[in-house]
N, C-alpha and C. Protein backbone atom coordinates (compact mmCIF):
# COMPACT_ATOMS: atom_id res chain seq x y z
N UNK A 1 -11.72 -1.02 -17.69
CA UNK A 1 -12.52 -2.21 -17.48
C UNK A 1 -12.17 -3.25 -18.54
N UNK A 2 -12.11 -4.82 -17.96
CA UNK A 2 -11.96 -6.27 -18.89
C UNK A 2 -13.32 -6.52 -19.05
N UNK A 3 -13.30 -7.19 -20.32
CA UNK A 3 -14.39 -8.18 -20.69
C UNK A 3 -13.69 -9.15 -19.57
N UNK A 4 -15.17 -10.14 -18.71
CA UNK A 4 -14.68 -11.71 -18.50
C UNK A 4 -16.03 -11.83 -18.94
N UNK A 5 -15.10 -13.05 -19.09
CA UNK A 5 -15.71 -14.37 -20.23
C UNK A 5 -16.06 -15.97 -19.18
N UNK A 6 -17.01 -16.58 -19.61
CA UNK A 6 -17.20 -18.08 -19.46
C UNK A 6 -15.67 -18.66 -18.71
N UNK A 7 -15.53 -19.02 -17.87
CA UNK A 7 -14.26 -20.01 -18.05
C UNK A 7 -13.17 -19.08 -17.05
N UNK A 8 -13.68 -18.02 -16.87
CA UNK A 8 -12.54 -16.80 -15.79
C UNK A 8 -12.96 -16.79 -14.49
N UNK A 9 -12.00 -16.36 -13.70
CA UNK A 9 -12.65 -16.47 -12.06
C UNK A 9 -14.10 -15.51 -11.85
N UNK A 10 -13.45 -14.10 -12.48
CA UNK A 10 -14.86 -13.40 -12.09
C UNK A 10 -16.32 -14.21 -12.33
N UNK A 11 -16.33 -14.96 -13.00
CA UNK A 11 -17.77 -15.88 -13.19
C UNK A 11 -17.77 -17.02 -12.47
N UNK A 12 -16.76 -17.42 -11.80
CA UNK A 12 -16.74 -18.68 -10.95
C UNK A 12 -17.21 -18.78 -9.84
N UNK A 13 -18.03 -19.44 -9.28
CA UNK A 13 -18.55 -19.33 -8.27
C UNK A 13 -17.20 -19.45 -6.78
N UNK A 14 -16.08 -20.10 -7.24
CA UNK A 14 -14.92 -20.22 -6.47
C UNK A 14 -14.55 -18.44 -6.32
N UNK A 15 -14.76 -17.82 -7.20
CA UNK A 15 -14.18 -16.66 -6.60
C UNK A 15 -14.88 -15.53 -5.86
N UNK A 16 -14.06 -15.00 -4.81
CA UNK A 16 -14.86 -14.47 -3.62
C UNK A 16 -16.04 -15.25 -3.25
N UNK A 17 -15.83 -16.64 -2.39
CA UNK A 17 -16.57 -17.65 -2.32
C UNK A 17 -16.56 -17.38 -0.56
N UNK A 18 -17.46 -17.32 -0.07
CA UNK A 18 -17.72 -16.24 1.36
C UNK A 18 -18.45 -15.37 1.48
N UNK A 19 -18.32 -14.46 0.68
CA UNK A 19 -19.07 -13.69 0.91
C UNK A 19 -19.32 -12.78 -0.46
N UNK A 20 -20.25 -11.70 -0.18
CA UNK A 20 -20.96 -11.25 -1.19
C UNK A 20 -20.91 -9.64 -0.98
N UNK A 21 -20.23 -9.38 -2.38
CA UNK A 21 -20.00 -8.08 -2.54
C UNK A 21 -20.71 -7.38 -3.71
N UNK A 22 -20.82 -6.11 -3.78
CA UNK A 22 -21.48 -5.17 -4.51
C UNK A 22 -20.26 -5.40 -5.84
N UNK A 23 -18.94 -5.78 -5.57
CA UNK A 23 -18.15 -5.16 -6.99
C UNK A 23 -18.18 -7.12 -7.39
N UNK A 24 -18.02 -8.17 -6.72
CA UNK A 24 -18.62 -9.16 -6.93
C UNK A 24 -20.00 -9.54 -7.84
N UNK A 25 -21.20 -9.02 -7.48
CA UNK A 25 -22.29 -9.00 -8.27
C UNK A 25 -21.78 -8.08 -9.37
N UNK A 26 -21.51 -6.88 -9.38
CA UNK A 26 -21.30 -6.15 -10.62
C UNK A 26 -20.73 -7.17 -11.56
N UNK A 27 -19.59 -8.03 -10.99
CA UNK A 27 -18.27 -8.08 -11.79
C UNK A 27 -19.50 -9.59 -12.60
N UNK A 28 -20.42 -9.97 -12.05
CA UNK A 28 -21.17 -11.08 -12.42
C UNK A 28 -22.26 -10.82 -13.11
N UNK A 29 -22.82 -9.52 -12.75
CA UNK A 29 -23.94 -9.03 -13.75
C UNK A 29 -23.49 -8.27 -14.94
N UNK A 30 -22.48 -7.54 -14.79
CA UNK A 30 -22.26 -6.88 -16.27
C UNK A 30 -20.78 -7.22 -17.36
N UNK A 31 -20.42 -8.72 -16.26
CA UNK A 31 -19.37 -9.33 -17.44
C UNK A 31 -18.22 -8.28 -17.94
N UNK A 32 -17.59 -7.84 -16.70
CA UNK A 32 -16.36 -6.82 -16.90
C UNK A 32 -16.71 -6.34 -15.30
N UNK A 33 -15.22 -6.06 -15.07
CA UNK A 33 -14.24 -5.86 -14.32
C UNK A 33 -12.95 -4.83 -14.70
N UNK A 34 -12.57 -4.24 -13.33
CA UNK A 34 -11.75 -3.58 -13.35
C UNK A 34 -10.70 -4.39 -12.81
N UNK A 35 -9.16 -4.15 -13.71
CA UNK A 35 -8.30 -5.05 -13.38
C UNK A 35 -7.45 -5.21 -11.76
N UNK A 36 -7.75 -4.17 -11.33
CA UNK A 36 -7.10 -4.11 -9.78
C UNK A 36 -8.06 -5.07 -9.34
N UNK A 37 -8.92 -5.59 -9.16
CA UNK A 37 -9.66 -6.07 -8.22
C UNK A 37 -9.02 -7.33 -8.35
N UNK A 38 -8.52 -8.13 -6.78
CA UNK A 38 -8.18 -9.35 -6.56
C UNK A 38 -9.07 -9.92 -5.78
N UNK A 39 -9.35 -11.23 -5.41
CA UNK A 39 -10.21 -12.28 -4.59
C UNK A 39 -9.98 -13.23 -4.40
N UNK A 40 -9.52 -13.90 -2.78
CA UNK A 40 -9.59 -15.20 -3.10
C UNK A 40 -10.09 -16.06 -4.05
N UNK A 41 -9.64 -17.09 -4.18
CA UNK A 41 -9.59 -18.85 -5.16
C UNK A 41 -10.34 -19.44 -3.89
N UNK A 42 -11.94 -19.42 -3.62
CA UNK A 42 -12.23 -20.47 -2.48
C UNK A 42 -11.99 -22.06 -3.15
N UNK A 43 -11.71 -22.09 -4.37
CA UNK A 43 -11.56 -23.74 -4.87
C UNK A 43 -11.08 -24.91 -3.89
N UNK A 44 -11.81 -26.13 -4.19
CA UNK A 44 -11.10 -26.73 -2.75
C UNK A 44 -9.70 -27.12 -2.76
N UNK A 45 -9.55 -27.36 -4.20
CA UNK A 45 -8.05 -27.89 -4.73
C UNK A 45 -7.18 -26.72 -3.98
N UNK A 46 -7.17 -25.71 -3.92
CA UNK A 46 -6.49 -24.22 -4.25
C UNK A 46 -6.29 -23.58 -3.11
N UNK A 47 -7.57 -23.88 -1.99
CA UNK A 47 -8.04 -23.05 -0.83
C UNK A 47 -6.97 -23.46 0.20
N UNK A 48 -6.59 -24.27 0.55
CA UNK A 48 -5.02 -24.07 1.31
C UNK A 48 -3.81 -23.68 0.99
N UNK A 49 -3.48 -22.65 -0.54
CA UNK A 49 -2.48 -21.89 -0.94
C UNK A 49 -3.25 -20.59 -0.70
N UNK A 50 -4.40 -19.90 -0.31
CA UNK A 50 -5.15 -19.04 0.06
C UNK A 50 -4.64 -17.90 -1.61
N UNK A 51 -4.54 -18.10 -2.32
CA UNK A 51 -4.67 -17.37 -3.73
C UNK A 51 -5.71 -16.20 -4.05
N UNK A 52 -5.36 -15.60 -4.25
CA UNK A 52 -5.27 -14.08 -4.73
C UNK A 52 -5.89 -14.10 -6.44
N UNK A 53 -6.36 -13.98 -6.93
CA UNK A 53 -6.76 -14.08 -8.48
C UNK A 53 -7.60 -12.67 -9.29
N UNK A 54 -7.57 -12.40 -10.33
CA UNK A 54 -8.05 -11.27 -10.52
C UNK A 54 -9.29 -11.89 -11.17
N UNK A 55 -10.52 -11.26 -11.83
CA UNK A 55 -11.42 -11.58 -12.57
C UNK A 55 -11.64 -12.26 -13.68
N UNK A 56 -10.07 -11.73 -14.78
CA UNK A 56 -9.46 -12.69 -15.71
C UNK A 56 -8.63 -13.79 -15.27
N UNK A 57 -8.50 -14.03 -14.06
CA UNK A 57 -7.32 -15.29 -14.39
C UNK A 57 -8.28 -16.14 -14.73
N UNK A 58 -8.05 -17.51 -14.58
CA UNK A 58 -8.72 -18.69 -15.03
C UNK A 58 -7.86 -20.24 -14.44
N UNK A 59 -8.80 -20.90 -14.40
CA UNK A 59 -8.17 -22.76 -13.99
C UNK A 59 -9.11 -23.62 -14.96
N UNK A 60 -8.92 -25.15 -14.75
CA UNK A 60 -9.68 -25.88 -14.93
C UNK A 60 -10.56 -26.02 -13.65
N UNK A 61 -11.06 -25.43 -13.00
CA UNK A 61 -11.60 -25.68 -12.13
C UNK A 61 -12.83 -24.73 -12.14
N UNK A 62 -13.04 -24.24 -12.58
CA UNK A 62 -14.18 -22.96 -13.26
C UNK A 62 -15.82 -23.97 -13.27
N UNK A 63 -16.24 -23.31 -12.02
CA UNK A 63 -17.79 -23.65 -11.95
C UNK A 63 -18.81 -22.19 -11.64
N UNK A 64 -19.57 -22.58 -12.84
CA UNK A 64 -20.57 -21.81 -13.25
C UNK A 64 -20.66 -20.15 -11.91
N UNK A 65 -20.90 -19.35 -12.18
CA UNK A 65 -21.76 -18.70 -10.19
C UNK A 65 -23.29 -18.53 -10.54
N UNK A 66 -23.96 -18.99 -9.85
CA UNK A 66 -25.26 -18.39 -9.64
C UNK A 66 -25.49 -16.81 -10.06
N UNK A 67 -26.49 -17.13 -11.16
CA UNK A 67 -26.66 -15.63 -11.24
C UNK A 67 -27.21 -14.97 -10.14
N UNK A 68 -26.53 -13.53 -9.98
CA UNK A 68 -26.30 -12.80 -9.12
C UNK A 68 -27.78 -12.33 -8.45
């Protein structure tokens, strides 16, 4: 398991932006992730290269997610 941090997809509300998963909330309630896990980039900039991102990647495009 990663620490994510402020500023990484796993906390972005862009990632896995659709729908709502059990390893999603985890990855949002306990701030770590396992590194296999990938998820779409729903970003709007981003969302027509349909991107793949893990929990640590990161953009300037990083908005807050609703806590879970």
């Amino acid at each position: 398991m990663e620490s994510v941090h402020d500023g990484q997809c796993g906390l972005c509300t862009h990632f896995g932006e659709g729908h709502k998963t059990d390893v999603l909330v985890s990855i949002r309630t306990k701030h770590e992730a396992d590194l296999k896990v990938l998820d779409e980039c729903g970003h709007p900039r981003h969302a027509a290269l349909h991107l793949k991102v893990t929990p640590i990647s990161g953009c300037d495009g990083f908005v807050p997610a609703a806590a879970a």
